[in-house]
Structures are given as structure tokens and as C-alpha cells.
Protein backbone atom coordinates (compact mmCIF):
# COMPACT_ATOMS: atom_id res chain seq x y z
CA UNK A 1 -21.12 -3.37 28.71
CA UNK A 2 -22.57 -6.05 30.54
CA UNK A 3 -23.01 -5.93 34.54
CA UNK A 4 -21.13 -8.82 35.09
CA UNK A 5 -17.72 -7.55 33.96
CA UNK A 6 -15.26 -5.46 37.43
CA UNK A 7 -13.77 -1.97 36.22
CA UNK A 8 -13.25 0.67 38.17
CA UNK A 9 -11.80 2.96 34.94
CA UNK A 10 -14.71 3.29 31.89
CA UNK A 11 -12.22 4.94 29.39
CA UNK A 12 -13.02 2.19 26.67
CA UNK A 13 -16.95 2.38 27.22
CA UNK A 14 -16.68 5.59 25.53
CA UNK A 15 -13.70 4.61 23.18
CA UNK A 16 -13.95 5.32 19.10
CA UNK A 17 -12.81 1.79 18.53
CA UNK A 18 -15.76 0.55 20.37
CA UNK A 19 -18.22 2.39 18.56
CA UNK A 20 -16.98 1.73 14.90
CA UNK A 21 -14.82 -1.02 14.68
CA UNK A 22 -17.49 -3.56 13.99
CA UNK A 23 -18.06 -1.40 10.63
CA UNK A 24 -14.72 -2.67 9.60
CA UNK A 25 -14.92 -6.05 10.52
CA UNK A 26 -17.17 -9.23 9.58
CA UNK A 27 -17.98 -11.03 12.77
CA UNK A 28 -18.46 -14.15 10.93
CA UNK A 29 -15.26 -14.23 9.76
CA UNK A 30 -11.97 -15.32 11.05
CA UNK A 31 -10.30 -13.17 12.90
CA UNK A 32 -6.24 -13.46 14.68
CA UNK A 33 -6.41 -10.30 17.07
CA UNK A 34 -3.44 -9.33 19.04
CA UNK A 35 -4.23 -6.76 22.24
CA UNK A 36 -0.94 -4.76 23.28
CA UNK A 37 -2.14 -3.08 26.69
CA UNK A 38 -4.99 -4.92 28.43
CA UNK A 39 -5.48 -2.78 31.69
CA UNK A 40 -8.87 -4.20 33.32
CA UNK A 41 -9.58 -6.64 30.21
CA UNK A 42 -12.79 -4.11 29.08
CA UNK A 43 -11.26 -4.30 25.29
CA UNK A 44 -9.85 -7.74 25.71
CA UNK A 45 -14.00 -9.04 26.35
CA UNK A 46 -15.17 -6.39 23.76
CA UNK A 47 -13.26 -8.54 21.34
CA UNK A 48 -14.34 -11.53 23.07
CA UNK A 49 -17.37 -10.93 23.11
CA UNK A 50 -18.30 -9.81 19.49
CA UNK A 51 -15.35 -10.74 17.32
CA UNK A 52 -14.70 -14.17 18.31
CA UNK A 53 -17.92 -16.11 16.63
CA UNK A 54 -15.97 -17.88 13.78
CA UNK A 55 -14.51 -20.96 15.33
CA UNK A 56 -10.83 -20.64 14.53
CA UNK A 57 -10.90 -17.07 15.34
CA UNK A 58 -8.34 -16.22 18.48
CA UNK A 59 -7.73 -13.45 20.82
CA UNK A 60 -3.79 -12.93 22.54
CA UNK A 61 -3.62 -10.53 25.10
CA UNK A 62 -0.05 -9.09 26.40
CA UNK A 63 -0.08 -7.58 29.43
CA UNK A 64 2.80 -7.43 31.85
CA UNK A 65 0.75 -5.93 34.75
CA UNK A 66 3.21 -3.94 36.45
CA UNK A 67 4.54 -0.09 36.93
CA UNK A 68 7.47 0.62 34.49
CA UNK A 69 9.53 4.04 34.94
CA UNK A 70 7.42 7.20 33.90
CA UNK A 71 4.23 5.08 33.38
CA UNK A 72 1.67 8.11 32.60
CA UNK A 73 -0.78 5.70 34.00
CA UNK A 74 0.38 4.54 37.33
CA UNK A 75 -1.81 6.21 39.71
CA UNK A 76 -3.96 3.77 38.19
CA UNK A 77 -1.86 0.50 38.75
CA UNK A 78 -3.07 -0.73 42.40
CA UNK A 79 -2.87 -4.53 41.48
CA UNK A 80 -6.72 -4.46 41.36
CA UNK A 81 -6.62 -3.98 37.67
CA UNK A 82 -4.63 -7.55 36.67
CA UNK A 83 -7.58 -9.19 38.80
CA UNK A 84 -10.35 -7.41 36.96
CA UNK A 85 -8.82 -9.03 34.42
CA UNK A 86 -8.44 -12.02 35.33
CA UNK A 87 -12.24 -12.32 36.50
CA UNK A 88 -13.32 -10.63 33.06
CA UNK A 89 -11.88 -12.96 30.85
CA UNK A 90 -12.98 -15.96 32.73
CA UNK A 91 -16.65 -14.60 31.99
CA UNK A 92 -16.60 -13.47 29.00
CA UNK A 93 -17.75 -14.94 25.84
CA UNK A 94 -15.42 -17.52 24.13
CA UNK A 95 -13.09 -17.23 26.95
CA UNK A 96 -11.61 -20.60 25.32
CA UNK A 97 -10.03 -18.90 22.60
CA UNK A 98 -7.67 -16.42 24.74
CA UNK A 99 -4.28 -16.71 25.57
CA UNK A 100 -2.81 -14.05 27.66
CA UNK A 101 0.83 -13.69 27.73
CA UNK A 102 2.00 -11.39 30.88
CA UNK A 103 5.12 -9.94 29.70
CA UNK A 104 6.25 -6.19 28.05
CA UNK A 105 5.44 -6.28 24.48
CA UNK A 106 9.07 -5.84 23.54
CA UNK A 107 9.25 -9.76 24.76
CA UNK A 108 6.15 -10.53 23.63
CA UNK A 109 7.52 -9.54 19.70
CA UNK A 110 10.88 -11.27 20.11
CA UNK A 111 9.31 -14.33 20.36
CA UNK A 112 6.57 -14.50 18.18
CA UNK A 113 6.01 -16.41 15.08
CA UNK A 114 2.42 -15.97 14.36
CA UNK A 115 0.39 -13.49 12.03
CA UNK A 116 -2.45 -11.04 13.52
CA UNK A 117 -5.34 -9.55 11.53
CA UNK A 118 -6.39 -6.83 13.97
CA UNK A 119 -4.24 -5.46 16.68
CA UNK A 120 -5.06 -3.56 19.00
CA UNK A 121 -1.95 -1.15 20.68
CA UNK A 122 -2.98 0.39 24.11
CA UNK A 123 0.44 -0.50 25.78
CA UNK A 124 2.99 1.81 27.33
CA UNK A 125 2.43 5.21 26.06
CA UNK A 126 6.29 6.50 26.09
CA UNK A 127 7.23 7.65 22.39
CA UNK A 128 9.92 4.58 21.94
CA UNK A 129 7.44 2.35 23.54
CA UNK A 130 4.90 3.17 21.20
CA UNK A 131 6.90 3.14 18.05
CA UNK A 132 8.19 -0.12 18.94
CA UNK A 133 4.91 -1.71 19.56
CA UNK A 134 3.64 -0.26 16.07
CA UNK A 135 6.82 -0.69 14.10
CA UNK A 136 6.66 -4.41 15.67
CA UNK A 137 3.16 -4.87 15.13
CA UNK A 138 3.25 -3.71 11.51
CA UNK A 139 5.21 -6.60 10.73
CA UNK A 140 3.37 -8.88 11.50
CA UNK A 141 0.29 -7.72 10.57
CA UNK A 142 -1.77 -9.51 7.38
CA UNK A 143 -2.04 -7.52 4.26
CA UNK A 144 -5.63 -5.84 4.37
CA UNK A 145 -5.33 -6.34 8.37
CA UNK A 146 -6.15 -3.03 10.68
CA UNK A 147 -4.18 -1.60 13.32
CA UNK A 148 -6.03 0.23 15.75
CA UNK A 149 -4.19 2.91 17.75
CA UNK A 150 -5.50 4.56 21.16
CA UNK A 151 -4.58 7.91 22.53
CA UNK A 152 -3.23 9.59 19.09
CA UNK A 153 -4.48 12.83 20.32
CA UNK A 154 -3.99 12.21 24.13
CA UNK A 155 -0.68 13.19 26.28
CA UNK A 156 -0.43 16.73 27.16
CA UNK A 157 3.11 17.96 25.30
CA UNK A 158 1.71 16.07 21.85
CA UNK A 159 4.68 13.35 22.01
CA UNK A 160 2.18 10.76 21.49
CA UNK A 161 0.68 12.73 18.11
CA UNK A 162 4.37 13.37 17.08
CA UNK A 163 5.41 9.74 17.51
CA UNK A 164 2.56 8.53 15.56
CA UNK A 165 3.06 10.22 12.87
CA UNK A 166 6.51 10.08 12.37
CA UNK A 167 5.09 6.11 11.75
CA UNK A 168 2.97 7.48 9.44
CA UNK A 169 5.53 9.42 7.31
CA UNK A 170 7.74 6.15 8.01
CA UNK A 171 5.39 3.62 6.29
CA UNK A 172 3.88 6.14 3.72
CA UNK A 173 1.89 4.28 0.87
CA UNK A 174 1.91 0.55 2.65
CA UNK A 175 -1.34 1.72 4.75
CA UNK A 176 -4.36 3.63 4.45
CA UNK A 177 -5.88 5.41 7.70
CA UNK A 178 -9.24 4.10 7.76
CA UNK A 179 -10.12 6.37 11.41
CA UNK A 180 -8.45 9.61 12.81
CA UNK A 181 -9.87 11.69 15.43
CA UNK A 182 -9.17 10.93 19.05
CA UNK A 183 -7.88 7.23 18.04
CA UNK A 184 -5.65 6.33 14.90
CA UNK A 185 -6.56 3.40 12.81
CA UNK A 186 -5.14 1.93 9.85
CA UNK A 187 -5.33 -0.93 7.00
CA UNK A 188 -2.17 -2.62 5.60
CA UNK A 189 -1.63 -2.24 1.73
CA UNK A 190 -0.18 -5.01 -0.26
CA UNK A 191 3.35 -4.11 -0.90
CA UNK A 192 4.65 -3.11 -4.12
CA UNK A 193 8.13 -4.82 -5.36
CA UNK A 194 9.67 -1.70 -5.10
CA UNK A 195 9.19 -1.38 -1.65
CA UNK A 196 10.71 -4.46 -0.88
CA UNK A 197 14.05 -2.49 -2.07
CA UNK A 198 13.56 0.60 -0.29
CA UNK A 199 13.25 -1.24 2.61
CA UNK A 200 16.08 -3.67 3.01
């Protein structure tokens, strides 16, 4: 990671996602990536940075910057981290093509009309927080799109794992899990017109 970027937490310098998501991805190619969770902005100029060449690709980042109830993170949350941010993406590459939206994710979903080809869900990590984000997320992700999961193995009582997976069972057969180990990845499947029925 380049000197120039403030952190004070390296969690995503060592992150799976880092280190193999540019093996499932074409740089050169257009890309509509959607970041639920943005902490310090490390990921959010990772993507900038390397997945942003082809001119009409775009990066959203949602972020509401703020302690919510039972946040497993909030020793962490001093207000420093939303102006890492801040400086990061001003600095990065293709800083242009950002939009950051600083609102919960629930809000951020209710509103929005567009489609994503890679997202990215680091966001609250409470088990109907995290369902929500990747039930939410699902839908509106493009068929042959990946969504990238962090912490599937993290949390100490395994409610993370456990909520996860229930997705998994969920959504059986419209995805295939293209990474599991510490994070969770997966690719969207074209559906079949028979799961348009089950579904409704």
C-alpha cells in the first residue's frame, strides 16, 4: 500500500480479497463496484486504485461513520477513521469516479436504482445487519457479478459463520462460491425459470 494513504488499522493489507481478487477480475474492463463498510477507505483506494482503469468503470462507497448499538468495532470508531477517509480518497487513483454516500446501508438499498458488478460487504457485522446487506446486495447484483464477503470466519460465538450460511442454504443453486477460507466470496448464476416461481 502506498505511503501516502493515513490508517492506523492494517486489517485489509493482509485481507484474502486483496491478494486474489484481481484473479477474478479484468482490470480493463468495466467494472460498477459497490463498498458496504468503508472504515479508513484502505479497500475503497484498493479498488480505486487497480479496478477503476476502464473509463466508465465507478466505485460507491456507503459509509455512515458513526457508532451504532453493539458495534463489535467501536473501540475503533474515534472520528479519526471518517477523515482517513476522506484524505485517502482524495489521493487515490481515479478519485473522480467515487461517490460516497454516508448513510447505514439499510438507506443506502431503499433508495437505489442502479446495478453493481462487484460488491464488497464489510458493514455492520450484527447477524440481521449482515443478512440484510447480502440479501440486499444480491439483488442487485449482475448475473456473473461477485460478492465478496469479509469476516465469514471471524466473531467469537460463530454468529457471523451461521448467518452466512443460512444465505448460502437460502440462495442455493443461483451462486457459486468462488473463495472460502477466512473471507466468503461468491459469483451470481443466471437464474433458471423455475426459480423465478419458487421465489415469488
Amino acid at each position: 500500500m502506498p505511503y501516502k494513504y493515513k490508517y492506523t488499522q492494517t486489517w485489509f493489507l493482509n485481507s484474502e480479497l486483496r491478494q486474489r481478487i484481481l484473479k477474478f477480475m479484468d482490470v480493463t474492463k468495466k467494472h460498477t463496484i459497490l463498498e458496504i463498510g468503508c472504515f479508513e477507505g484502505l479497500s475503497s483506494v484498493f479498488f480505486a486504485d487497480n479496478l477503476l482503469e476502464h473509463p466508465e468503470s465507478t466505485l460507491t462507497c456507503v459509509d455512515p461513520f458513526m457508532i451504532i448499538p453493539n458495534n463489535d468495532h467501536s473501540q475503533f470508531l474515534q472520528a479519526n477513521e471518517e477523515m482517513n477517509f476522506d484524505y485517502n480518497i482524495s489521493h487515490c487513483k481515479h478519485t473522480n469516479k467515487i461517490t460516497v454516500i454516508k448513510k447505514i446501508s439499510d438507506d443506502f438499498f431503499s433508495n437505489n436504482t442502479d446495478q453493481f458488478s462487484f460488491i464488497y460487504i464489510d458493514g455492520c457485522h450484527e447477524p440481521e445487519y449482515i443478512m440484510r446487506d447480502m440479501e440486499n446486495g444480491f439483488k442487485i447484483l449482475a448475473v456473473g457479478g461477485i460478492m465478496w464477503m469479509d469476516d465469514y470466519l471471524g466473531g467469537r460465538d460463530g454468529k457471523i459463520k451461521e448467518t452466512m450460511d443460512s444465505f448460502l442454504k437460502k440462495y442455493k443453486g443461483q451462486y457459486i462460491i468462488i473463495h472460502n477460507k477466512y473471507q466468503l466470496g461468491i459469483s451470481k448464476l443466471k437464474k433458471k425459470k423455475n426459480q423465478y416461481k419458487q421465489n415469488k
